[in-house]
PDB file of N, CA and C in Angstrom:
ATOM      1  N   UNK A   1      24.941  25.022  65.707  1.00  0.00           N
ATOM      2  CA  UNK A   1      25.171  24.836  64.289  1.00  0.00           C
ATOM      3  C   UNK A   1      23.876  24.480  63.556  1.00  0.00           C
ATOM      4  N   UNK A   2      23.241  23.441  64.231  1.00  0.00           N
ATOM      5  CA  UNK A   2      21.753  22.933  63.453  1.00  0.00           C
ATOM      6  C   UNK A   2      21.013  24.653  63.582  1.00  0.00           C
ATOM      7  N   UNK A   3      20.638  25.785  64.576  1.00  0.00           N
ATOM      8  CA  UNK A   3      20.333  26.374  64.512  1.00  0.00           C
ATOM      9  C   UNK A   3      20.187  27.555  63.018  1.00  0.00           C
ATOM     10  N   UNK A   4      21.827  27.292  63.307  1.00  0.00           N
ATOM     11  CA  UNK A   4      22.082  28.365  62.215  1.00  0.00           C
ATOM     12  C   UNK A   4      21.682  27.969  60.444  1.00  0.00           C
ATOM     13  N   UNK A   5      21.905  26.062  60.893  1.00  0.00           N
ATOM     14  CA  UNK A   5      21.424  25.963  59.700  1.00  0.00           C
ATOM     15  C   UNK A   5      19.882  25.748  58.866  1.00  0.00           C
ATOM     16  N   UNK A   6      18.897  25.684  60.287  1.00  0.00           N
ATOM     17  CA  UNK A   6      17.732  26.030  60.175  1.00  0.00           C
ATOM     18  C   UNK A   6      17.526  27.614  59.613  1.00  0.00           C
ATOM     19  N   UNK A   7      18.114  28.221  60.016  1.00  0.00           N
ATOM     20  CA  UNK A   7      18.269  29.808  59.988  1.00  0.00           C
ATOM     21  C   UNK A   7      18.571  30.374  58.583  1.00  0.00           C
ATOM     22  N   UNK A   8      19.151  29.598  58.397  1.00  0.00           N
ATOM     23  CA  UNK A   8      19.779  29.724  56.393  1.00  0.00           C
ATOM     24  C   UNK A   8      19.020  29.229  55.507  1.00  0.00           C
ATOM     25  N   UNK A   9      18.286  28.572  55.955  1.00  0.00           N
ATOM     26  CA  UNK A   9      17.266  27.628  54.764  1.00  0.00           C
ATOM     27  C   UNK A   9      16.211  28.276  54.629  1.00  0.00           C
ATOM     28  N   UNK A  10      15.644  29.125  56.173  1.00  0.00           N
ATOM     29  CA  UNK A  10      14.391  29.731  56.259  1.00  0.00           C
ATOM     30  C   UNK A  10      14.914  30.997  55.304  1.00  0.00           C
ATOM     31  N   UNK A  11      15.977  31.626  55.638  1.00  0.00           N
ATOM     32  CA  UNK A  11      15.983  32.802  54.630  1.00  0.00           C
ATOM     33  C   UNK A  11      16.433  32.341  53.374  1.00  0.00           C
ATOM     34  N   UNK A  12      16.657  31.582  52.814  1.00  0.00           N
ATOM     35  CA  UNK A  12      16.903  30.945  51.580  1.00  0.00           C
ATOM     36  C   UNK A  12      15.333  31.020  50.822  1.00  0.00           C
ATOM     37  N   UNK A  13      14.207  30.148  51.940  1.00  0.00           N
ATOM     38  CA  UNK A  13      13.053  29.862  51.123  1.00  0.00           C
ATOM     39  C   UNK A  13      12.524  31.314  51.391  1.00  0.00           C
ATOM     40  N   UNK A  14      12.172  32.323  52.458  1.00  0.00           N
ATOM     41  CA  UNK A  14      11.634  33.619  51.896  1.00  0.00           C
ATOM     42  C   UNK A  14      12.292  33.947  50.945  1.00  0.00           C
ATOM     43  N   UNK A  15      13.619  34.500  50.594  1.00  0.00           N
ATOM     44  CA  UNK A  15      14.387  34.744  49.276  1.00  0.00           C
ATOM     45  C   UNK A  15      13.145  34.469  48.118  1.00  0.00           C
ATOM     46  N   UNK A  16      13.266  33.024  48.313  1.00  0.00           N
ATOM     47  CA  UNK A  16      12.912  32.742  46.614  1.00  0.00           C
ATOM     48  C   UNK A  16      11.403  32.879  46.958  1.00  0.00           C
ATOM     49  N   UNK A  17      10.852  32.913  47.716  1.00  0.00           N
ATOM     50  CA  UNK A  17       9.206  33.092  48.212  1.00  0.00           C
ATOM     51  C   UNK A  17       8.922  34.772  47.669  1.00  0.00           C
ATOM     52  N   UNK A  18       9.482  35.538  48.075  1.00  0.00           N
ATOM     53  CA  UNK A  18       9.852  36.879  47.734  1.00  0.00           C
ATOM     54  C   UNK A  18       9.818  37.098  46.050  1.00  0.00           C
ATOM     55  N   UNK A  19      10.854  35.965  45.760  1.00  0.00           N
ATOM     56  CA  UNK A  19      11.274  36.456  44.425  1.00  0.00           C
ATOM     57  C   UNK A  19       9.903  35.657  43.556  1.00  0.00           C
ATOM     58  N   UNK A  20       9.934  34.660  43.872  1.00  0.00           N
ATOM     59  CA  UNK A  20       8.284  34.445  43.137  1.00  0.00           C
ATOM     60  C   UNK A  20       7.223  35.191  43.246  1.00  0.00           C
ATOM     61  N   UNK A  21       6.729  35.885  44.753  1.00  0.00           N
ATOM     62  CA  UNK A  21       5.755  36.808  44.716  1.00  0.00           C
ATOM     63  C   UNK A  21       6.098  37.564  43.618  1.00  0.00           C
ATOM     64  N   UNK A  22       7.463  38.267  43.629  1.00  0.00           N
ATOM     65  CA  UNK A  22       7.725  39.457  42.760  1.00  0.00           C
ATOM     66  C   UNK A  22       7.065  38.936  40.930  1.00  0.00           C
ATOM     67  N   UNK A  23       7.603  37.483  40.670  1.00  0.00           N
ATOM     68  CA  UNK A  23       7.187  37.238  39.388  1.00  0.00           C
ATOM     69  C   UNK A  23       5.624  37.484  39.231  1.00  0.00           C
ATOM     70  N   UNK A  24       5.120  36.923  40.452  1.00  0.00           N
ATOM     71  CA  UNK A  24       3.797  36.613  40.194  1.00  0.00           C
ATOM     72  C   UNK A  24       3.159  38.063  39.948  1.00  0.00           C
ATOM     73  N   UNK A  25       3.581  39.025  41.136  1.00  0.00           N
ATOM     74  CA  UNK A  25       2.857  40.399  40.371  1.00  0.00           C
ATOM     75  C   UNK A  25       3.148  40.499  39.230  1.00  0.00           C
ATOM     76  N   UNK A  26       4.304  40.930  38.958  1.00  0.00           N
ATOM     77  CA  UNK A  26       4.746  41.522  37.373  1.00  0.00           C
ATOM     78  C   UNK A  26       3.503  40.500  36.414  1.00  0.00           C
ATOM     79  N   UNK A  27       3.600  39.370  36.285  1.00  0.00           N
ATOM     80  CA  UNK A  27       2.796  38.033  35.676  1.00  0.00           C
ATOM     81  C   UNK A  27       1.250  38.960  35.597  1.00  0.00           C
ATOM     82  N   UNK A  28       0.562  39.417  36.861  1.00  0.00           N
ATOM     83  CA  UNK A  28      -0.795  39.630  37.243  1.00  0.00           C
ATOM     84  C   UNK A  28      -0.822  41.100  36.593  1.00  0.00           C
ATOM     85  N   UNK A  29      -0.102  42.161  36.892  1.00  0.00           N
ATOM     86  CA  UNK A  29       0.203  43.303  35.944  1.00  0.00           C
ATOM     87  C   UNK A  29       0.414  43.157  34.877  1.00  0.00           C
ATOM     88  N   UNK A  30       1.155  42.450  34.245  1.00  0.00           N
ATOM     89  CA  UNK A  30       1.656  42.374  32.145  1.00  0.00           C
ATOM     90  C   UNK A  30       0.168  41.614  32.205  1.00  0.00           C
ATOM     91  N   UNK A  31      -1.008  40.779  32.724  1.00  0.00           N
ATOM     92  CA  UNK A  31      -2.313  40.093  32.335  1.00  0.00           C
ATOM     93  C   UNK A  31      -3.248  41.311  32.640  1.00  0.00           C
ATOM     94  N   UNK A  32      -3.132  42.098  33.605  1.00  0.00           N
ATOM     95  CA  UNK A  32      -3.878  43.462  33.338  1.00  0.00           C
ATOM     96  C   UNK A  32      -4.159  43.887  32.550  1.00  0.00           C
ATOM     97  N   UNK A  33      -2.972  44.135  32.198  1.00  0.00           N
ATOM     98  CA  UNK A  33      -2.507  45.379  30.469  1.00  0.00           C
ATOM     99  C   UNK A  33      -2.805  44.661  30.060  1.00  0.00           C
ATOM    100  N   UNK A  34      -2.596  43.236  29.557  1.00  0.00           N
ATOM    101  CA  UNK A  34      -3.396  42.718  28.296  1.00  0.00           C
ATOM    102  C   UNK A  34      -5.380  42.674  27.974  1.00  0.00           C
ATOM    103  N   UNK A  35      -5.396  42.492  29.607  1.00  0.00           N
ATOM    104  CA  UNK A  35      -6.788  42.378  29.525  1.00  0.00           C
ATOM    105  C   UNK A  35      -7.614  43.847  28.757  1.00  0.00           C
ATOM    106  N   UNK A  36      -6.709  45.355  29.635  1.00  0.00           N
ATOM    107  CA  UNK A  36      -7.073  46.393  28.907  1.00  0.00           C
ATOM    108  C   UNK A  36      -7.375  46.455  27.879  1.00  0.00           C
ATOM    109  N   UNK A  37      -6.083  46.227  27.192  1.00  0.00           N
ATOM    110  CA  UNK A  37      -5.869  46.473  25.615  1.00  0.00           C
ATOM    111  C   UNK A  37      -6.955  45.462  24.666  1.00  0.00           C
ATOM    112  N   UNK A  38      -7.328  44.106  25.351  1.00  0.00           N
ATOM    113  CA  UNK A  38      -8.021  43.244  24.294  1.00  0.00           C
ATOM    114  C   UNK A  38      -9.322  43.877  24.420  1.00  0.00           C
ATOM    115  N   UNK A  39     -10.035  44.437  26.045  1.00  0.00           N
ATOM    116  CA  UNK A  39     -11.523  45.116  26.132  1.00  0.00           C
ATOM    117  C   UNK A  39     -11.276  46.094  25.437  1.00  0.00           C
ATOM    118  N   UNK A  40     -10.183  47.322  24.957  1.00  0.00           N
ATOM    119  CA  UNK A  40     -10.181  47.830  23.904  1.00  0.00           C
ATOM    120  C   UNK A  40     -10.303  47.698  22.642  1.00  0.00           C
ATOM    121  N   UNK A  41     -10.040  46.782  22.232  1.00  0.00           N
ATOM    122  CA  UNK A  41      -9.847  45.845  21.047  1.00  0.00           C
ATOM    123  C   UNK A  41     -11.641  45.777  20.393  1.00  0.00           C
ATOM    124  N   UNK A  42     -11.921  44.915  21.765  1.00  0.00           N
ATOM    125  CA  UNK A  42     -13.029  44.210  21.567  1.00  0.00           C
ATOM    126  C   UNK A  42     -14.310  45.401  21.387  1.00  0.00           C
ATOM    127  N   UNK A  43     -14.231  46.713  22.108  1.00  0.00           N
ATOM    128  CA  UNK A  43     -15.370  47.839  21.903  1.00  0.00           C
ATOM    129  C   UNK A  43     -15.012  48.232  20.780  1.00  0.00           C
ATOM    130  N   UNK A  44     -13.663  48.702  20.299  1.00  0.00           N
ATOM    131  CA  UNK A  44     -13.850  49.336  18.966  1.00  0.00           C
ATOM    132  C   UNK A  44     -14.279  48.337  18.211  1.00  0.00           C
ATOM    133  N   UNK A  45     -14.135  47.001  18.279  1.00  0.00           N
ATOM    134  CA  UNK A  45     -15.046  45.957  16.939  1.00  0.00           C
ATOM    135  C   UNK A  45     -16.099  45.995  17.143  1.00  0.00           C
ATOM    136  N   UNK A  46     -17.315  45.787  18.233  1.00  0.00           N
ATOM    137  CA  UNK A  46     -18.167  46.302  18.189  1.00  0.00           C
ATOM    138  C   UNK A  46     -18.594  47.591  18.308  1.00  0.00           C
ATOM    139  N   UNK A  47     -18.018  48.625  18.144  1.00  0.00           N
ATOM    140  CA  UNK A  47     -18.461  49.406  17.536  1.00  0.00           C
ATOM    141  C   UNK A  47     -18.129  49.729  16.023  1.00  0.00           C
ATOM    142  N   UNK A  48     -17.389  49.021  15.423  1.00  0.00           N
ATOM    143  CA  UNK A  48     -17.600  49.031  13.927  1.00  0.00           C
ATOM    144  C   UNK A  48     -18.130  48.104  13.148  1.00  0.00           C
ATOM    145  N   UNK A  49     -19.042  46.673  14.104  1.00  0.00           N
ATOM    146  CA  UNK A  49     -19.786  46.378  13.947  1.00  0.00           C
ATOM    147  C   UNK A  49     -20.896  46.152  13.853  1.00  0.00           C
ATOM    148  N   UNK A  50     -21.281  47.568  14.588  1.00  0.00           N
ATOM    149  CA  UNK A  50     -22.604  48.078  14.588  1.00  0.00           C
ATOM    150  C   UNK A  50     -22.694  49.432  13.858  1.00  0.00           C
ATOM    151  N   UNK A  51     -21.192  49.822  13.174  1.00  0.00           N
ATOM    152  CA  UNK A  51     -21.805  50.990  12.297  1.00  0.00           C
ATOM    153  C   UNK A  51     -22.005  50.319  11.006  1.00  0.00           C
ATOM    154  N   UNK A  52     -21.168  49.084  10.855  1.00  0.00           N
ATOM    155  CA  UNK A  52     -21.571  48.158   9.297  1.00  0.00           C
ATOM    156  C   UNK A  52     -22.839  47.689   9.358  1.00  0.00           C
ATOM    157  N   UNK A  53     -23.642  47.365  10.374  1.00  0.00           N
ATOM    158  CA  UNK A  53     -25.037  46.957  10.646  1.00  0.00           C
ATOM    159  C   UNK A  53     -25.923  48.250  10.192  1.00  0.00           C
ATOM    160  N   UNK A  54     -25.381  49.227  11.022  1.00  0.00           N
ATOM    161  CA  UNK A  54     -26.590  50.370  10.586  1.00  0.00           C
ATOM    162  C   UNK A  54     -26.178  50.595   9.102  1.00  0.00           C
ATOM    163  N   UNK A  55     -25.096  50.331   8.323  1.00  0.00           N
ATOM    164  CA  UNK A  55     -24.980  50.641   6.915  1.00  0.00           C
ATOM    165  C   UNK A  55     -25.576  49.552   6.177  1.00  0.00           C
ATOM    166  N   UNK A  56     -25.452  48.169   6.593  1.00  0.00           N
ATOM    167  CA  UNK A  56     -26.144  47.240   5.888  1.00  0.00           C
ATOM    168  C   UNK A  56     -27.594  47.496   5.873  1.00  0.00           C
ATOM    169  N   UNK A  57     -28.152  47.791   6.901  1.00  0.00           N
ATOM    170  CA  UNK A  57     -29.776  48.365   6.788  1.00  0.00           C
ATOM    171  C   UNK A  57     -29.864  49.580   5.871  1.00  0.00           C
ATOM    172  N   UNK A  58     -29.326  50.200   5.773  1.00  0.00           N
ATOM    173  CA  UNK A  58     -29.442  51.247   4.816  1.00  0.00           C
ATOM    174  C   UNK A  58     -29.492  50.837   3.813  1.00  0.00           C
ATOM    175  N   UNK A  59     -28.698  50.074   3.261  1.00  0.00           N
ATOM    176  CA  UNK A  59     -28.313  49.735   1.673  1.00  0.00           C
ATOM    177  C   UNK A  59     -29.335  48.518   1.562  1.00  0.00           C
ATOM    178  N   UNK A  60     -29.986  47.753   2.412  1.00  0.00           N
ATOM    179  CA  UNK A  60     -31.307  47.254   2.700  1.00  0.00           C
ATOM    180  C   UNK A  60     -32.729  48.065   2.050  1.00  0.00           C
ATOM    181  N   UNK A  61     -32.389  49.356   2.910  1.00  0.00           N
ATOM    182  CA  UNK A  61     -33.807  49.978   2.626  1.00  0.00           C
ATOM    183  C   UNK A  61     -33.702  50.359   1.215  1.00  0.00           C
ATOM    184  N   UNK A  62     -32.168  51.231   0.571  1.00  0.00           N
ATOM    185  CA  UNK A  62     -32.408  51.724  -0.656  1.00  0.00           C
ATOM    186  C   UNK A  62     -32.522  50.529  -1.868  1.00  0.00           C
ATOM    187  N   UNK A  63     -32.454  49.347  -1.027  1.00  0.00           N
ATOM    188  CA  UNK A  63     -32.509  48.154  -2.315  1.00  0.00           C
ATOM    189  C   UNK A  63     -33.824  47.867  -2.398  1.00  0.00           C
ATOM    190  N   UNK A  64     -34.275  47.972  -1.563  1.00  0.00           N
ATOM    191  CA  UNK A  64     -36.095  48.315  -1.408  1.00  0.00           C
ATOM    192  C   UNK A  64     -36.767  48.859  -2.002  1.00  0.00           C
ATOM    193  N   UNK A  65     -36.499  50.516  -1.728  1.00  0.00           N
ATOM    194  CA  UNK A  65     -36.900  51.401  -2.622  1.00  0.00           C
ATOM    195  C   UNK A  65     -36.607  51.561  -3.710  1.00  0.00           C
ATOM    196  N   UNK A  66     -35.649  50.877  -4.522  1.00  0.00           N
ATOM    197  CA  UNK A  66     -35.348  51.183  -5.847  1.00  0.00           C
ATOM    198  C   UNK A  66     -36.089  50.124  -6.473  1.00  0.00           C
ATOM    199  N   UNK A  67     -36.234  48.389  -5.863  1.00  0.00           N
ATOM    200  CA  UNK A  67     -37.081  47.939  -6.366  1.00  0.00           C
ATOM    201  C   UNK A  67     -38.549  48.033  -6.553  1.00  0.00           C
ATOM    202  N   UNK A  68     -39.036  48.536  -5.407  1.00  0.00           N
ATOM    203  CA  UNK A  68     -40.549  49.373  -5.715  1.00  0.00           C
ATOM    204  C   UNK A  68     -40.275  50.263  -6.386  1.00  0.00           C
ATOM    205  N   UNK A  69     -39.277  51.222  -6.689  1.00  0.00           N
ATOM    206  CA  UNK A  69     -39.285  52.179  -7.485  1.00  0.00           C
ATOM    207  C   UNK A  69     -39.436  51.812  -9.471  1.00  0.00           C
ATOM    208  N   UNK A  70     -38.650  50.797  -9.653  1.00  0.00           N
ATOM    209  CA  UNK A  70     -38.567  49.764 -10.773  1.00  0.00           C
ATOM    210  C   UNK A  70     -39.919  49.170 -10.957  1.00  0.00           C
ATOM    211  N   UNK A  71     -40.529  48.159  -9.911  1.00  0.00           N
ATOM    212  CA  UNK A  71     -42.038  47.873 -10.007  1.00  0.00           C
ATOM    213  C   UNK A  71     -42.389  48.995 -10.854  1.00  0.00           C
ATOM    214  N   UNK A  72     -42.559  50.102 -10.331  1.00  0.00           N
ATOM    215  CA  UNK A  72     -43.835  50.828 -10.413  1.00  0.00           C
ATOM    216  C   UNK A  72     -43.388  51.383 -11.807  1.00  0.00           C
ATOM    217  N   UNK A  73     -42.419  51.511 -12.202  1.00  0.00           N
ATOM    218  CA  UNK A  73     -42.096  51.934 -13.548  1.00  0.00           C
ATOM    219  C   UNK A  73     -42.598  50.984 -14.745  1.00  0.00           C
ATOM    220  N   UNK A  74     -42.404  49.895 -14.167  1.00  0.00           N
ATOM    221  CA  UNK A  74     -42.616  48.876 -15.116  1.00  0.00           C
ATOM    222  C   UNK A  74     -44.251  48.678 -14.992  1.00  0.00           C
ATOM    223  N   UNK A  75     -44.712  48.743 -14.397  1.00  0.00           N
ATOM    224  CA  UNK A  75     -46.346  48.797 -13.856  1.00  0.00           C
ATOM    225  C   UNK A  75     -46.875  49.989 -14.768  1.00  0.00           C
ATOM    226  N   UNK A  76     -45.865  51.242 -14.684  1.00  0.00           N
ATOM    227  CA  UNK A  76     -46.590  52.497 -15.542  1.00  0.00           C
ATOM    228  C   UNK A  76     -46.689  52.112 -17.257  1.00  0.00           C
ATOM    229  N   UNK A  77     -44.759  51.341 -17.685  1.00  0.00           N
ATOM    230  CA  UNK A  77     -45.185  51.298 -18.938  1.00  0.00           C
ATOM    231  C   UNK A  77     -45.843  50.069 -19.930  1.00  0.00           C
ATOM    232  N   UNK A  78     -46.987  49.315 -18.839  1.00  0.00           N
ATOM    233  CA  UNK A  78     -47.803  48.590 -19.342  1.00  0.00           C
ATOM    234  C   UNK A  78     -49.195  49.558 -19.577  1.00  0.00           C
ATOM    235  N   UNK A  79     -49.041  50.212 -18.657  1.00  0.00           N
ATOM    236  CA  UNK A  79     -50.683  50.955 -18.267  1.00  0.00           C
ATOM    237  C   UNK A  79     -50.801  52.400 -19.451  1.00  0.00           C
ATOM    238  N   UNK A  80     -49.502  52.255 -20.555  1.00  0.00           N
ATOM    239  CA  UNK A  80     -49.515  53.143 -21.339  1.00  0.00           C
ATOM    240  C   UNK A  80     -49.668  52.912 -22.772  1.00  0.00           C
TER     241      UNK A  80
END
């Protein structure tokens, strides 16, 4: 009798040993997919944070050039 009831407890605790492994994958798979989806996340922001960078330099340079462009206008209509 003690046998059998050693015997029932052991398959009782694989049971739920089993059934926790099972959570724990599913748990480690649904943290996969999330991990995917956020390194997705995270390249497309940097990469549209580096196309707003290369646009902020742009609108950099033409704020540049329009102010030397202005200088020099204003430079011409003294010199006239």
């Amino acid at each position: 009798m003690k046998l059998e009831t050693e015997l029932a407890n052991a398959v009782d605790r694989l049971q739920l040993e089993e059934s926790t492994g099972n959570t724990l994958k599913m748990t480690v798979e649904e943290l996969e997919d999330l991990l995917q989806q956020k390194s997705a996340e995270l390249i497309t922001a940097a990469q549209e944070r580096q196309r707003c960078t290369a646009e902020m330099q742009k609108m950099k340079e033409l704020k540049y050039d329009l102010e030397t462009k202005l200088d020099e206008l204003y430079i011409e209509s003294f010199a006239e």
